[in-house]
Protein backbone atom coordinates (compact mmCIF):
# COMPACT_ATOMS: atom_id res chain seq x y z
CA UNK A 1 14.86 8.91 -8.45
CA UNK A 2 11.58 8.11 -7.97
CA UNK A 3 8.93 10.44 -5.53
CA UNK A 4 5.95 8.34 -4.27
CA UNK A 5 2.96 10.07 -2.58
CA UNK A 6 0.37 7.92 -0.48
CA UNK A 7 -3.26 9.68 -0.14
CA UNK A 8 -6.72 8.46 1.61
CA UNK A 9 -6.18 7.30 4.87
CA UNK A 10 -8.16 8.52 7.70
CA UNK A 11 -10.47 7.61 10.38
CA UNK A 12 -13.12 4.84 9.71
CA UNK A 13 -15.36 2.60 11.91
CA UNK A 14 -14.94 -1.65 11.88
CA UNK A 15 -16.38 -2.73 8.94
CA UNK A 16 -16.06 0.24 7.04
CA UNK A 17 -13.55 0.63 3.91
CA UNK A 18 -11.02 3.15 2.71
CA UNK A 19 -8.97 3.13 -0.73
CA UNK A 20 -5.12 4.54 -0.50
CA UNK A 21 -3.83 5.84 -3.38
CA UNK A 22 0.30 5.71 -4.12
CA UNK A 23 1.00 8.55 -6.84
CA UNK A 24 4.42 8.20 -8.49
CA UNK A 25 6.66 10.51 -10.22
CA UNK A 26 10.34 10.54 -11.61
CA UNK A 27 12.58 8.00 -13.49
CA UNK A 28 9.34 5.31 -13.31
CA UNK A 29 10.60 2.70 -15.33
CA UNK A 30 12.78 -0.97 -14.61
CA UNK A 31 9.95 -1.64 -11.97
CA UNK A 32 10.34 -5.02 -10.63
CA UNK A 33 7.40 -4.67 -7.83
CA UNK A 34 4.88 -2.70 -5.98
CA UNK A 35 3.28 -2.69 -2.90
CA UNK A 36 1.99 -1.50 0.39
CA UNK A 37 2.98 -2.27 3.66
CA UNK A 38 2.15 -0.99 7.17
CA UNK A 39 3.76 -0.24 10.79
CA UNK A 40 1.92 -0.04 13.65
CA UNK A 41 3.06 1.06 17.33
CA UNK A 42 5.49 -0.65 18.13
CA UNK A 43 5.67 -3.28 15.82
CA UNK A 44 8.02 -3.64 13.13
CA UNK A 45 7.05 -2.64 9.45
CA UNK A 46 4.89 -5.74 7.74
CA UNK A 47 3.98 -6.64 4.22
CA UNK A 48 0.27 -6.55 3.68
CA UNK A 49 0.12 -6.36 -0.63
CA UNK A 50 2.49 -6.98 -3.66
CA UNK A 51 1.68 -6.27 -7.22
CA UNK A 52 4.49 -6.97 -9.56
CA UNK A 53 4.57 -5.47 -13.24
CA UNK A 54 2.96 -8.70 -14.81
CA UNK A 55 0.37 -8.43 -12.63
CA UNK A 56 1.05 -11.10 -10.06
CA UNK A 57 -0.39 -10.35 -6.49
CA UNK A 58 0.29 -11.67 -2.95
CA UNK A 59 -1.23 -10.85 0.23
CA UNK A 60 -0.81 -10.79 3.98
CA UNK A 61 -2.90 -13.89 5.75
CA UNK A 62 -4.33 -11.53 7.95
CA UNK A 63 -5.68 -9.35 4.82
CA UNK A 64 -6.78 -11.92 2.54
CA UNK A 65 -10.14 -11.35 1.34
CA UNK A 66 -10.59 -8.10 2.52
CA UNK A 67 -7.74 -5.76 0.83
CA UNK A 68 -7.09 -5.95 -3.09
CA UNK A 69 -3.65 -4.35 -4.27
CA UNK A 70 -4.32 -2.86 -7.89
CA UNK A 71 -2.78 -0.08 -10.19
CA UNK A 72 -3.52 1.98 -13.09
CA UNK A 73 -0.27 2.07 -15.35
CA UNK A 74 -1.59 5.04 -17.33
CA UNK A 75 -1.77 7.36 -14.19
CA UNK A 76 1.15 5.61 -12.58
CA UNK A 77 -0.59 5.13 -9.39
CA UNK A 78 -1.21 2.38 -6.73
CA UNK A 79 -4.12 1.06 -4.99
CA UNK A 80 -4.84 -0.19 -1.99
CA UNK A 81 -8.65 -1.17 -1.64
CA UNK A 82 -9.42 -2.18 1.92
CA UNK A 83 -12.76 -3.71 3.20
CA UNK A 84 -14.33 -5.02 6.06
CA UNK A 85 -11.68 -3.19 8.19
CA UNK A 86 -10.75 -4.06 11.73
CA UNK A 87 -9.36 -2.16 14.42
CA UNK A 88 -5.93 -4.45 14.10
CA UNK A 89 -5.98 -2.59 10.95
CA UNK A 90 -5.23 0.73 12.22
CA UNK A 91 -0.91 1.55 11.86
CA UNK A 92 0.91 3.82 8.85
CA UNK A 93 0.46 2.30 5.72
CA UNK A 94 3.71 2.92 3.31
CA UNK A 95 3.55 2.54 -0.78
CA UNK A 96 7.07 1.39 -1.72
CA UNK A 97 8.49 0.27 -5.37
CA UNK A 98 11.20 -2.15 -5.54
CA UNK A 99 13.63 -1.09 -9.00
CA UNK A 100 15.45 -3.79 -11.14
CA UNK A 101 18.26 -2.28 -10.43
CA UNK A 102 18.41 -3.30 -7.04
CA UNK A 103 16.95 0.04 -4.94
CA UNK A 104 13.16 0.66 -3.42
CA UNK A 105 11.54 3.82 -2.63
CA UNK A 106 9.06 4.56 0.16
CA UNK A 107 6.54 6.83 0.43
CA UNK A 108 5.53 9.00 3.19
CA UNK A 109 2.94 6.66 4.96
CA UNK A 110 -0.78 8.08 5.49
CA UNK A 111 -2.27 7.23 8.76
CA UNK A 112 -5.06 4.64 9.02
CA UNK A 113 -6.75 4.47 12.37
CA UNK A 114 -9.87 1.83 12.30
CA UNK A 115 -12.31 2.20 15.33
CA UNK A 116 -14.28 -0.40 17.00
């Protein structure tokens, strides 16, 4: 099992930038991939950043350039730092790790709400 805990969303104006932070815990090993991913109302859950354990990224079109996916192996936690926000932005941002053995964990989601 592995317990993943997203922190640092909030409320932030257009432009403005907030860092999310995915802390992980349990059996954290056979990782195949990491990354974020957002829903907002109404919409289906989207990809916006994957990390894989060699250090590969890939990014959402619409978030190129302005997010950057990282992580920090020795605290086992995830990044997400996002810049020039824009109110299209704003949904429930989820931190989920795909397993090699075939199973992914989510997080809880923190809520991002971007003003105009």
């Amino acid at each position: 099992q592995v317990q993943l805990v997203e922190s640092g969303g909030g409320l932030v104006q257009a432009g403005g930038s907030l860092r999310l932070s995915c802390a992980a815990s349990g059996s954290i090993f056979r990782i195949n991939a990491m990354g974020w991913y957002r829903q907002a109302p109404g919409k289906q859950r989207e990809l916006v950043a994957v990390i894989t354990t060699r250090g590969s990224t890939n990014y959402a079109d619409s978030v190129k350039g302005r997010f950057t996916i990282s992580r920090d192996n020795a605290k086992n936690t995830l990044y997400l730092q996002m810049n020039t926000q824009k109110p299209e932005d704003t949904a429930v941002y989820y931190c989920k790790y795909d397993m090699a053995y075939g199973v992914g964990y989510w997080g809880q989601g923190t809520q991002v709400t971007v003003s105009s």
